[in-house]
C-alpha atoms as a PDB file:
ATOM      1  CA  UNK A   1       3.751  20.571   3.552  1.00  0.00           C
ATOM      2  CA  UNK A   2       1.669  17.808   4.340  1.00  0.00           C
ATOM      3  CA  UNK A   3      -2.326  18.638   4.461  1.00  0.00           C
ATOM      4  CA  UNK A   4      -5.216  16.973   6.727  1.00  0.00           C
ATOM      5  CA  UNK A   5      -8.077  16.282   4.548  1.00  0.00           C
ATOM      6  CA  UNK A   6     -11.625  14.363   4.984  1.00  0.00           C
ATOM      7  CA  UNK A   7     -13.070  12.475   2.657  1.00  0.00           C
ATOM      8  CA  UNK A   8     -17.076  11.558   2.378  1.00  0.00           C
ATOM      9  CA  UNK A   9     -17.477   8.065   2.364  1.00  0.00           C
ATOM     10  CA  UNK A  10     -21.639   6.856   3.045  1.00  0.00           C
ATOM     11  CA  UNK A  11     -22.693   9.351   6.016  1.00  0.00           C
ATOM     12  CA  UNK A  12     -19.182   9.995   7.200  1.00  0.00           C
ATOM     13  CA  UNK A  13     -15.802  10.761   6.581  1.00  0.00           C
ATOM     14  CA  UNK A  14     -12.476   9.465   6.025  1.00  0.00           C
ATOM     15  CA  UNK A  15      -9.500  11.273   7.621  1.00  0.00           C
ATOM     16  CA  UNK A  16      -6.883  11.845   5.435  1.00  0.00           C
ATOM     17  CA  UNK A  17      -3.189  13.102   4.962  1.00  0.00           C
ATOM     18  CA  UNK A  18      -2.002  15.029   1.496  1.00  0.00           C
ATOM     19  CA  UNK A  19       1.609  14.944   0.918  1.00  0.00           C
ATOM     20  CA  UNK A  20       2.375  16.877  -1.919  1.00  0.00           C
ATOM     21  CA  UNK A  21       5.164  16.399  -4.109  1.00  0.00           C
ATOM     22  CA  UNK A  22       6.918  19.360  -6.233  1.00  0.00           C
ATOM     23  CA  UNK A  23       6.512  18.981  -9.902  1.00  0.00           C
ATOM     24  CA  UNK A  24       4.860  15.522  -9.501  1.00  0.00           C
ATOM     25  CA  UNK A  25       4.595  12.722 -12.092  1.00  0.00           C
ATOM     26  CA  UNK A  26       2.232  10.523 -10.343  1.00  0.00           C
ATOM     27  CA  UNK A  27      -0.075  10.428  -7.447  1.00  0.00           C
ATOM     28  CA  UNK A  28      -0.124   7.510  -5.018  1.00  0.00           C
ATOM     29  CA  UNK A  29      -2.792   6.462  -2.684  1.00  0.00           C
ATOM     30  CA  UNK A  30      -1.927   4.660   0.464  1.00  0.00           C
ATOM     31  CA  UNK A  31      -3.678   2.450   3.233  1.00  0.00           C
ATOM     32  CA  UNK A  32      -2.241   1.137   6.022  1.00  0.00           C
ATOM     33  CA  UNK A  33      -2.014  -2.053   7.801  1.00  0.00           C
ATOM     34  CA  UNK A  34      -4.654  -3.555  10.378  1.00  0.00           C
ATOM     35  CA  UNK A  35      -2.889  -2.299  13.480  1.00  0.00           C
ATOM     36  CA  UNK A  36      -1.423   1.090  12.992  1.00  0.00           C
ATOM     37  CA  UNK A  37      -3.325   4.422  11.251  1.00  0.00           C
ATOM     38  CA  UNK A  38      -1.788   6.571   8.588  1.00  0.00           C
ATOM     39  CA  UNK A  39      -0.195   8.470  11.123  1.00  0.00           C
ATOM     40  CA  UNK A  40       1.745   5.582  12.399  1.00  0.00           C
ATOM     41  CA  UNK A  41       5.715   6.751  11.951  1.00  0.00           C
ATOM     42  CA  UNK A  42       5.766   3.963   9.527  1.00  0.00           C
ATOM     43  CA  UNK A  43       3.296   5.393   7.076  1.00  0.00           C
ATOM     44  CA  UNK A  44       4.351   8.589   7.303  1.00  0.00           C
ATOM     45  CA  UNK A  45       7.925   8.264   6.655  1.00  0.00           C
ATOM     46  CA  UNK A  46       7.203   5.866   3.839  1.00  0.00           C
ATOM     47  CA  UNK A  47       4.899   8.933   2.345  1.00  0.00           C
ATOM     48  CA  UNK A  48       7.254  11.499   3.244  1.00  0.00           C
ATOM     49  CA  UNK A  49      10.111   9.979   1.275  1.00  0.00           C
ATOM     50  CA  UNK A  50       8.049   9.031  -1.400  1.00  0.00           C
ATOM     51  CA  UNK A  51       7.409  12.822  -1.840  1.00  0.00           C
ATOM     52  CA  UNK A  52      10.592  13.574  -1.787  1.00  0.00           C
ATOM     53  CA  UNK A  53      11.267  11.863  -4.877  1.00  0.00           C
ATOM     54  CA  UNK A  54       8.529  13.165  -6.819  1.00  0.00           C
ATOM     55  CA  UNK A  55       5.270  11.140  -6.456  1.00  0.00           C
ATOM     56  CA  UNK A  56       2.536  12.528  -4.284  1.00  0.00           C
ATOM     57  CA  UNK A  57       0.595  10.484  -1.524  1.00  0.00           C
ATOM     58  CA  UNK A  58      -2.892  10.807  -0.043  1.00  0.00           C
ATOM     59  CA  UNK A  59      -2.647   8.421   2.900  1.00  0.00           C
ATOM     60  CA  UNK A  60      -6.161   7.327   4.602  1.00  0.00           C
ATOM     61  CA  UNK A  61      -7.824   5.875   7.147  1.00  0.00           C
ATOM     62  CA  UNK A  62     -10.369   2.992   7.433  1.00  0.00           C
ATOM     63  CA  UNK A  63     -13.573   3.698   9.292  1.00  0.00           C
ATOM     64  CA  UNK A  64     -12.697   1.445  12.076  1.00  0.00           C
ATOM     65  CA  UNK A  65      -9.402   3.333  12.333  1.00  0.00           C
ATOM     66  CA  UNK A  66     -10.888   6.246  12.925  1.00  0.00           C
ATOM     67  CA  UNK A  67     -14.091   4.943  14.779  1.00  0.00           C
ATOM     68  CA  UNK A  68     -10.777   3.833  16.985  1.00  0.00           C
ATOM     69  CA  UNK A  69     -11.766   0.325  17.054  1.00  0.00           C
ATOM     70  CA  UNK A  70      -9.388  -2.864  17.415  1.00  0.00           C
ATOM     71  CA  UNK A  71     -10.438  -5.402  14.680  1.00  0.00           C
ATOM     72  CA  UNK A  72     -10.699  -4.024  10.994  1.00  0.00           C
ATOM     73  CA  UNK A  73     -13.659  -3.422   8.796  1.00  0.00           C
ATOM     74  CA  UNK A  74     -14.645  -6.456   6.620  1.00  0.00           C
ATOM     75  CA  UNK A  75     -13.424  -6.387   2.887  1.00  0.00           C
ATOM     76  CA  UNK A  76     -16.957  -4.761   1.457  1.00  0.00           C
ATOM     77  CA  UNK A  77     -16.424  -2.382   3.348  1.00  0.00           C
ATOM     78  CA  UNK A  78     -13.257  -1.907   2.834  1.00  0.00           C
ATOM     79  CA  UNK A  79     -13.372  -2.084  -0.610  1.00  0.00           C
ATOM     80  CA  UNK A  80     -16.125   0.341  -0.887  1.00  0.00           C
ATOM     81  CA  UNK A  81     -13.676   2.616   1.032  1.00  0.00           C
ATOM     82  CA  UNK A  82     -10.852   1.988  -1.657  1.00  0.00           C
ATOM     83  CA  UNK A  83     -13.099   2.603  -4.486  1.00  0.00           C
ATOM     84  CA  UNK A  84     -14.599   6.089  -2.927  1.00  0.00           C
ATOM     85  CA  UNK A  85     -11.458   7.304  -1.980  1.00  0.00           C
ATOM     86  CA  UNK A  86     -10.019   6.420  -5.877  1.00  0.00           C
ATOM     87  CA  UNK A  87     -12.761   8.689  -7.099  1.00  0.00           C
ATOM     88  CA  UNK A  88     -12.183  11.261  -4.654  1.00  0.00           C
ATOM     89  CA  UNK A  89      -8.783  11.485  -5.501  1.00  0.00           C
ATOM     90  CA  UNK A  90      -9.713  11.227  -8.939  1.00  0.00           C
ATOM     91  CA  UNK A  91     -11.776  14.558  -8.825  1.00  0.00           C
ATOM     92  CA  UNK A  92      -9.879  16.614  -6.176  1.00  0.00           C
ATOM     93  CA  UNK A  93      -5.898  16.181  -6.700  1.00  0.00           C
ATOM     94  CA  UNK A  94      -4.906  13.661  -9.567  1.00  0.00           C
ATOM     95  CA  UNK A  95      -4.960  16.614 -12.598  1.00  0.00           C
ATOM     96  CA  UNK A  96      -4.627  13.984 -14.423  1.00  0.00           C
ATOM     97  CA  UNK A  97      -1.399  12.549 -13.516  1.00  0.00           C
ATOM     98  CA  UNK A  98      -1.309   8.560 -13.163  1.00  0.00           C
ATOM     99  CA  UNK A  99      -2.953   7.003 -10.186  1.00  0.00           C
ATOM    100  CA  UNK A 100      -0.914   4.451  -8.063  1.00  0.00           C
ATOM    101  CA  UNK A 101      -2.561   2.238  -5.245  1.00  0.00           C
ATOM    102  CA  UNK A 102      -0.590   0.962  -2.368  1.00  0.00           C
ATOM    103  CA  UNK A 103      -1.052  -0.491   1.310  1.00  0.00           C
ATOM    104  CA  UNK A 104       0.796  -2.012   4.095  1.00  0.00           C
ATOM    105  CA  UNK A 105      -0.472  -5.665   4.616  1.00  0.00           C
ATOM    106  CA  UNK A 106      -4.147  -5.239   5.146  1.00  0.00           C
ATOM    107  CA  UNK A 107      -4.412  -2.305   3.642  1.00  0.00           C
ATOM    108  CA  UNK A 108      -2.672  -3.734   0.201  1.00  0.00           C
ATOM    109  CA  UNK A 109      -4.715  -6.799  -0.067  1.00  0.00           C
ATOM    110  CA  UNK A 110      -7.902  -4.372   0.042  1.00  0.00           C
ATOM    111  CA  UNK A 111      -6.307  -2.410  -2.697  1.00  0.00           C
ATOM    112  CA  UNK A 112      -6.032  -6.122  -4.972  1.00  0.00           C
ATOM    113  CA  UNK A 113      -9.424  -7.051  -4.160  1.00  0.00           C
ATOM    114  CA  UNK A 114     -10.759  -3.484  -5.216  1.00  0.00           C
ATOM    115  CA  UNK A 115      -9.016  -3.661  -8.242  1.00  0.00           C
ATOM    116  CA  UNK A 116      -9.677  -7.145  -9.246  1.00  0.00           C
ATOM    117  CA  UNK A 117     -13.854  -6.172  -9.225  1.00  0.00           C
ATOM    118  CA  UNK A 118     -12.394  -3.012 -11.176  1.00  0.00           C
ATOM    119  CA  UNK A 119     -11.043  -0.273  -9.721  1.00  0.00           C
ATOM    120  CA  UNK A 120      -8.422   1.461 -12.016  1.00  0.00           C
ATOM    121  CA  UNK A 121      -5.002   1.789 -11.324  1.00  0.00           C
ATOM    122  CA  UNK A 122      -1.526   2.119 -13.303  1.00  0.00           C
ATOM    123  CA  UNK A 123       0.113   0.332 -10.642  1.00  0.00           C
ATOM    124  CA  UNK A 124       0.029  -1.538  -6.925  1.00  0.00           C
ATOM    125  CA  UNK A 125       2.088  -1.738  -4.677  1.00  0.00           C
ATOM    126  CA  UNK A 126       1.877  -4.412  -1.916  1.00  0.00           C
ATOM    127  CA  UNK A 127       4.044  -3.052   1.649  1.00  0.00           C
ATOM    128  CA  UNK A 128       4.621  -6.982   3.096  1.00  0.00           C
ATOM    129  CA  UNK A 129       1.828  -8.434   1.574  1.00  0.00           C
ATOM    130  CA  UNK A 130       0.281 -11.272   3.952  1.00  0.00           C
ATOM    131  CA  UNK A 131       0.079 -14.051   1.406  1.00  0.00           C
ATOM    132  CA  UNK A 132      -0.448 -16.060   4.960  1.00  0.00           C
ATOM    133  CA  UNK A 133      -1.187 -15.856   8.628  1.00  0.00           C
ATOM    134  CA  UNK A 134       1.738 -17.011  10.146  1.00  0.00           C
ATOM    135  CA  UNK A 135       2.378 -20.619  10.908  1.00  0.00           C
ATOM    136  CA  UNK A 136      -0.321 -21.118   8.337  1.00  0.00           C
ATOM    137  CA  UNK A 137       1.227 -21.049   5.137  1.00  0.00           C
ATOM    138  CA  UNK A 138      -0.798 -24.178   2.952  1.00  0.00           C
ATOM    139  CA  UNK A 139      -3.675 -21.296   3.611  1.00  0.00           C
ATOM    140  CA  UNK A 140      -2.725 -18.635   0.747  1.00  0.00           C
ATOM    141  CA  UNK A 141      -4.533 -15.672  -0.295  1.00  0.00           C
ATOM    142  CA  UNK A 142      -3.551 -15.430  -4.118  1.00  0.00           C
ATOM    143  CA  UNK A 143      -6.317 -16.258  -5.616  1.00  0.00           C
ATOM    144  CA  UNK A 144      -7.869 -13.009  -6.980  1.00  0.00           C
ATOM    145  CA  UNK A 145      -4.072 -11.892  -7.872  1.00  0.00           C
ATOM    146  CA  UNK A 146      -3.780 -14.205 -10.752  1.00  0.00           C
ATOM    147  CA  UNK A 147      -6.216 -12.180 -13.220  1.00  0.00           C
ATOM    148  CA  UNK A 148      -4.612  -9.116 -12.487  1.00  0.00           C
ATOM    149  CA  UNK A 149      -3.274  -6.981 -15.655  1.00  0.00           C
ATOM    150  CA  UNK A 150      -1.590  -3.743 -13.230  1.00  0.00           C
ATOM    151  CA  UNK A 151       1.985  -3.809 -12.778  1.00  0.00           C
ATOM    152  CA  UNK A 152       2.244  -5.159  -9.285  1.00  0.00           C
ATOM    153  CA  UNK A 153       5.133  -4.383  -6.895  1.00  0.00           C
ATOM    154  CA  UNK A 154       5.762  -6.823  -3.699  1.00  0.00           C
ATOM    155  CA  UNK A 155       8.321  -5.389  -1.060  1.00  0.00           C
ATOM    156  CA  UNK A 156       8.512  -7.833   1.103  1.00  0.00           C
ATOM    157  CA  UNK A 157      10.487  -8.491   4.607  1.00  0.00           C
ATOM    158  CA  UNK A 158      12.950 -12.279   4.205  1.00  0.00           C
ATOM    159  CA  UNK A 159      12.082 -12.150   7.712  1.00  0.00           C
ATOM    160  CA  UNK A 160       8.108 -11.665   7.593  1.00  0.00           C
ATOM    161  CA  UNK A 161       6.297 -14.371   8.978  1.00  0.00           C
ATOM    162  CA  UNK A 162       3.453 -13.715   7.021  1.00  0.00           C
ATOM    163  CA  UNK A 163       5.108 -14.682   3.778  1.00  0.00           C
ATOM    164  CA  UNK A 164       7.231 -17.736   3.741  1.00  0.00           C
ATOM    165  CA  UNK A 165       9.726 -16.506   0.435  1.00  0.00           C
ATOM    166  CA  UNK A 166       9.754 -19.634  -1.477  1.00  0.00           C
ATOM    167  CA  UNK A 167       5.771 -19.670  -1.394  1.00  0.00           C
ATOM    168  CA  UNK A 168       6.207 -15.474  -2.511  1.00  0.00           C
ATOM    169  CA  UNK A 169       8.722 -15.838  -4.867  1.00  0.00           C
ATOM    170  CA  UNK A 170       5.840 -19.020  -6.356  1.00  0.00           C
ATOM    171  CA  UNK A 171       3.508 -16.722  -6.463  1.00  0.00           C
ATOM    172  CA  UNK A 172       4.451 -14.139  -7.711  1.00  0.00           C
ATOM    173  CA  UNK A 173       6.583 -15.693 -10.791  1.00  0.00           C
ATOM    174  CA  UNK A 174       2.654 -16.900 -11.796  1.00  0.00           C
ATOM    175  CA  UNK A 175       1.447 -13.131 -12.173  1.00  0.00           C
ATOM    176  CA  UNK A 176       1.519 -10.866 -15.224  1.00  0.00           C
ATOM    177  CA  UNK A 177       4.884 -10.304 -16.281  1.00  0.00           C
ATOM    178  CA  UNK A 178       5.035  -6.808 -15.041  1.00  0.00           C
ATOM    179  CA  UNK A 179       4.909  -7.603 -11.527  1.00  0.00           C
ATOM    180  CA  UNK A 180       8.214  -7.070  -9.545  1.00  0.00           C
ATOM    181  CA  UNK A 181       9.420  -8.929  -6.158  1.00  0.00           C
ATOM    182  CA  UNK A 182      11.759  -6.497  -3.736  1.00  0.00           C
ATOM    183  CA  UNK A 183      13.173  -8.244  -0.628  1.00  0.00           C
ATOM    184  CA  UNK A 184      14.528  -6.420   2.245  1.00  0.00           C
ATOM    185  CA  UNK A 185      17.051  -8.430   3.812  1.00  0.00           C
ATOM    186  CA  UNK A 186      16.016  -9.254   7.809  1.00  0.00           C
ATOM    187  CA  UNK A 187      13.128  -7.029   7.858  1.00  0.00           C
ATOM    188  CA  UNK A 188      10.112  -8.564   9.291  1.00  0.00           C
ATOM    189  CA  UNK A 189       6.647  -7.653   8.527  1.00  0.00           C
ATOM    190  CA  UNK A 190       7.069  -4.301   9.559  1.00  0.00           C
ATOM    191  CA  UNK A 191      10.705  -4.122   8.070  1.00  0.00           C
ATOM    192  CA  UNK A 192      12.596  -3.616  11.033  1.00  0.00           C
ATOM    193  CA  UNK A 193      15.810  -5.479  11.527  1.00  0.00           C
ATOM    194  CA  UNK A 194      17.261  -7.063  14.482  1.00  0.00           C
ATOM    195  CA  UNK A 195      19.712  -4.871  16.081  1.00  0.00           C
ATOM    196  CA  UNK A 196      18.957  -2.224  13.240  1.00  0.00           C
ATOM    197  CA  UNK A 197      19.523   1.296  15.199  1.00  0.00           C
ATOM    198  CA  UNK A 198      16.767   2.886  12.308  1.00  0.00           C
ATOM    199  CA  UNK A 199      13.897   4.868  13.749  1.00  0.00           C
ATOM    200  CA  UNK A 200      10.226   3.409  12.405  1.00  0.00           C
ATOM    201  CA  UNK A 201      10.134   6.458   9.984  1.00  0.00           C
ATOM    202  CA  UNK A 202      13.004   5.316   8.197  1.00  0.00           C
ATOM    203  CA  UNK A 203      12.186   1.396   8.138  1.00  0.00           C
ATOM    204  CA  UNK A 204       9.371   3.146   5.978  1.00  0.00           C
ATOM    205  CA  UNK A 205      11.155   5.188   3.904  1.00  0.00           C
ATOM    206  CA  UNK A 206      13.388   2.063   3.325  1.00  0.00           C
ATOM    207  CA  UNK A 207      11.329   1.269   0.409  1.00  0.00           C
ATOM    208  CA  UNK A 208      10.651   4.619  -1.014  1.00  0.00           C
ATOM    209  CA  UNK A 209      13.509   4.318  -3.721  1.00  0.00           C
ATOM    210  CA  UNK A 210      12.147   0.584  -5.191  1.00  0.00           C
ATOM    211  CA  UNK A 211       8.488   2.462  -5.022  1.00  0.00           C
ATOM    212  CA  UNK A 212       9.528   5.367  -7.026  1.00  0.00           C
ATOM    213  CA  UNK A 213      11.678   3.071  -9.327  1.00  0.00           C
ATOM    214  CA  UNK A 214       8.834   0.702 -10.039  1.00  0.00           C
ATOM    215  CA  UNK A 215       6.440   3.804 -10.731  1.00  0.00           C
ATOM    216  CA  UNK A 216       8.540   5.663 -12.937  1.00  0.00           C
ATOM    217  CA  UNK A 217       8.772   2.470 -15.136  1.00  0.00           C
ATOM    218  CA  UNK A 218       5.346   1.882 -15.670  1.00  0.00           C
ATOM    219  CA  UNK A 219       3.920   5.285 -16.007  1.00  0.00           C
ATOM    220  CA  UNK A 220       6.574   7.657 -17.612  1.00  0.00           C
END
């Protein structure tokens, strides 16, 4: 059963989901994009069916997210958020099982950046990573990836305006050689496919298998 939880961060909280998995072998924790909250169908299908095959998920939300504003919080503070919430979950529900970070576009990218000034993790996992704004693509963000040691999963949409696949597929051959590229054929940057009669929870739990796959390999 899935559990609401806050976490502290500075004078406030953080609202958070737990998703428990039975008999776990890892824990994963998972931020969302810029325009849609943990609670977006999205999010929690992906978590749901992540569960289901054995890895729990602690889903959060960024202050602004909660604060309900439109435009998201700027990456030291977002990466302050990512490193608080990797301690909390540290303390409070890891018992000692491997620690996964993941995040859908925005959220993602604040997981890299976190990790490349330190934060630990046995893997991350990008959900469309936005190597680009759209339209825009001689402007990447790659940069901090390349000195990255973690296993590094990208599941990424052919369709996804936000990362042209010749300039992912350069990219990512250039990163440590644990790192894994997953495309979903016509998904977009939300992975839904034209004329595809899936509901938004199960565009989400779409990628649940190559998650669980990808976790099992680099921390069984």
């Amino acid at each position: 059963m899935t559990q609401e939880l806050s976490i502290p961060f500075n004078d406030s909280e953080l609202s958070a989901l737990w998703s428990p998995a039975g008999s776990a072998s890892a824990v994963m924790i998972l931020a969302h994009g810029s325009g849609a909250g943990k609670d977006h169908e999205f999010m929690t299908g992906y978590a749901q069916a992540v569960a289901d095959l054995g890895i729990s998920v602690l889903s959060f939300n960024f202050p602004y997210m909660d604060a309900g504003k439109k435009f998201p919080d700027k990456a030291p503070t977002a990466i302050a958020v990512w490193q608080q919430v990797r301690s909390w979950v540290q303390e409070h529900v890891a018992e000692g099982l491997p620690v996964v970070v993941a995040g859908k576009s925005f959220g993602g990218r604040m997981a890299s950046l976190a990790v490349a000034e330190g934060m630990p993790a046995n893997a991350l996992i990008f959900l469309g990573y936005p190597l680009h704004a759209p339209k825009k693509e001689d402007k990447l963000r790659d940069e901090h990836l390349y000195p990255l040691t973690v296993p590094m999963l990208f599941l990424e949409g052919t369709k996804d305006p936000f990362a042209n696949p010749e300039k992912m597929e350069a990219v990512a051959a250039k990163l440590n050689k644990s790192t894994e590229l997953v495309w979903f054929e016509g998904g977009n940057h939300s992975f839904k496919v034209a004329r595809s009669q899936r509901t938004v929870a199960q565009d989400g739990a779409w990628l649940a298998e190559a998650t669980a796959n990808f976790i099992s390999k680099h921390t069984s």
